[in-house]
C-alpha atoms as a PDB file:
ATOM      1  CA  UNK A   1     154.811 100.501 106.768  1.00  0.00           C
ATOM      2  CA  UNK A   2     157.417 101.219 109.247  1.00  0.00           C
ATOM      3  CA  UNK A   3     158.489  97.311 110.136  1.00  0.00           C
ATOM      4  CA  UNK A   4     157.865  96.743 106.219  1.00  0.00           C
ATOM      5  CA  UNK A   5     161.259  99.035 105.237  1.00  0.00           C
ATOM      6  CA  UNK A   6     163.184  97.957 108.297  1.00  0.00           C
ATOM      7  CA  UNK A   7     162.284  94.098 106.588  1.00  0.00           C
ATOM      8  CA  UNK A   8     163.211  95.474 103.338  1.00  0.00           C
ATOM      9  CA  UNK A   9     166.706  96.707 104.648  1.00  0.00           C
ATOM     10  CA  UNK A  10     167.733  93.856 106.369  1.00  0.00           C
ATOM     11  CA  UNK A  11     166.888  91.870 103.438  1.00  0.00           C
ATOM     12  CA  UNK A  12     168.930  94.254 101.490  1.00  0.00           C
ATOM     13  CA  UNK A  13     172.004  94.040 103.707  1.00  0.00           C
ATOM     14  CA  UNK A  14     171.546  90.228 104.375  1.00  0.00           C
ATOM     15  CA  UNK A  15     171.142  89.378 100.794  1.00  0.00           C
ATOM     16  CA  UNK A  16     171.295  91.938  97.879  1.00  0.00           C
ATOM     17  CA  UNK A  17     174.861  93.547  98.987  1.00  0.00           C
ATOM     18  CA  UNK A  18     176.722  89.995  99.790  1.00  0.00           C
ATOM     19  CA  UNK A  19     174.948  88.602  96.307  1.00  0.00           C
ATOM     20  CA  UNK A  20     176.209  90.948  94.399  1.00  0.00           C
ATOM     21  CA  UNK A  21     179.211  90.730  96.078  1.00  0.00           C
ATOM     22  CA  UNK A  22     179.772  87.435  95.303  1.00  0.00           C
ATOM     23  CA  UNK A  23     178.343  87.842  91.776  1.00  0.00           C
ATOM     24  CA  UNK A  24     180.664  90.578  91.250  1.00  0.00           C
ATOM     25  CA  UNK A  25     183.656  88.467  92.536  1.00  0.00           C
ATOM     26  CA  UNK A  26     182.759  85.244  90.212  1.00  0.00           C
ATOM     27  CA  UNK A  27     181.814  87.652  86.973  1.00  0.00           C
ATOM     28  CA  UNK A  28     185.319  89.183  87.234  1.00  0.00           C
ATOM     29  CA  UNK A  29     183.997  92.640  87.630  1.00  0.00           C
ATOM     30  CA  UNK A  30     185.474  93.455  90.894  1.00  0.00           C
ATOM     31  CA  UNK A  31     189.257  94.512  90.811  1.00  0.00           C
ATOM     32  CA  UNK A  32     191.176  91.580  91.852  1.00  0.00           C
ATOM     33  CA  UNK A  33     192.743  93.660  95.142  1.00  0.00           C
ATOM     34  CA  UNK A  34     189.549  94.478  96.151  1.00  0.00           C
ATOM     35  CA  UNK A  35     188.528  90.376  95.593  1.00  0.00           C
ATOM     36  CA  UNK A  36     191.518  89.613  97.944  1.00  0.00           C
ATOM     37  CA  UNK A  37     190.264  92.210 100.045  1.00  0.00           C
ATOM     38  CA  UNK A  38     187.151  91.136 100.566  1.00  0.00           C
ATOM     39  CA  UNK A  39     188.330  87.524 101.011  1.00  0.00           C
ATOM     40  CA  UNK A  40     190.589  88.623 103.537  1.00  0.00           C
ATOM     41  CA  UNK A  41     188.117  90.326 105.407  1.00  0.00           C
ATOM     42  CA  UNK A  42     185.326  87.641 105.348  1.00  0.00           C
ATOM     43  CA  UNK A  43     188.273  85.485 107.289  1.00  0.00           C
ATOM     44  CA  UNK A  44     189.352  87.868 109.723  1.00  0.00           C
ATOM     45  CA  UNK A  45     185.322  88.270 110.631  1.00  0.00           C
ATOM     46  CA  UNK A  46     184.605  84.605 110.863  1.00  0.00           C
ATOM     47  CA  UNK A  47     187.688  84.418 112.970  1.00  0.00           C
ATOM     48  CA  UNK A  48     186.728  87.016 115.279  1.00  0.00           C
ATOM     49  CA  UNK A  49     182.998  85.682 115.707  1.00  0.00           C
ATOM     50  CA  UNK A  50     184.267  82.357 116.247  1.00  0.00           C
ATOM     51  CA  UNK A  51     187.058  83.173 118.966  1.00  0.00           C
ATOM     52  CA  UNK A  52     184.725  86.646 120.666  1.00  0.00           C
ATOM     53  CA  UNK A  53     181.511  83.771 120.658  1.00  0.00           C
ATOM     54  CA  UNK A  54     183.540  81.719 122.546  1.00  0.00           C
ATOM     55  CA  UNK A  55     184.931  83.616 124.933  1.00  0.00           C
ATOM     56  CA  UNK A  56     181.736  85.378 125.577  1.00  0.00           C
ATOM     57  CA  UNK A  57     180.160  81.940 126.436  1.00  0.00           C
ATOM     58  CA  UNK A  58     183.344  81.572 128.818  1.00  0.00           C
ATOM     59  CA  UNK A  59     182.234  84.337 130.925  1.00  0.00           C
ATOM     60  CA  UNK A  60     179.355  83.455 130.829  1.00  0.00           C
ATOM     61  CA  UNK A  61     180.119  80.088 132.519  1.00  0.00           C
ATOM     62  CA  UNK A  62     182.084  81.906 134.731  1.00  0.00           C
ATOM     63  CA  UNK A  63     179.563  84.913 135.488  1.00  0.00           C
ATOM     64  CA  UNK A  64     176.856  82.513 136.687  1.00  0.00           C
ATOM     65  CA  UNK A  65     179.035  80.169 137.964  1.00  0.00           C
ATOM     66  CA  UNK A  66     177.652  77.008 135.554  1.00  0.00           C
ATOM     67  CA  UNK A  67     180.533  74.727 136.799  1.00  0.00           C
ATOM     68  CA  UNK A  68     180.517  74.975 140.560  1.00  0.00           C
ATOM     69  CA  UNK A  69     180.312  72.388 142.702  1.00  0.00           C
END
């Protein structure tokens, strides 16, 4: 039962919440500051995942020493 609610929650988080979300953004329902909001936030986190990803992988190279000769 345990792993069954910890499913149901990350279902819930990865799905339900950005759905409605998204519904609430195309129905009109959500305040249009909070829209740009939201917007603006979903760029700022792709742009941090992209850039953090990357340099993370740097290090990485670098930690284990991928590239010397």
């Amino acid at each position: 039962m345990n792993n069954f609610m910890k499913m149901l929650g990350v279902l819930v988080v990865t799905v339900v919440i950005p759905l409605a979300v998204i519904l609430g953004i195309w129905a009109g329902y959500l305040p249009e500051s909070l829209q740009v909001g939201i917007g603006m936030f979903g760029v700022i986190a792709a742009i941090a995942v992209i850039v953090l990803g990357h340099l993370y992988m740097i290090y990485s190279d670098i930690k284990t020493k991928r590239y010397s000769k």
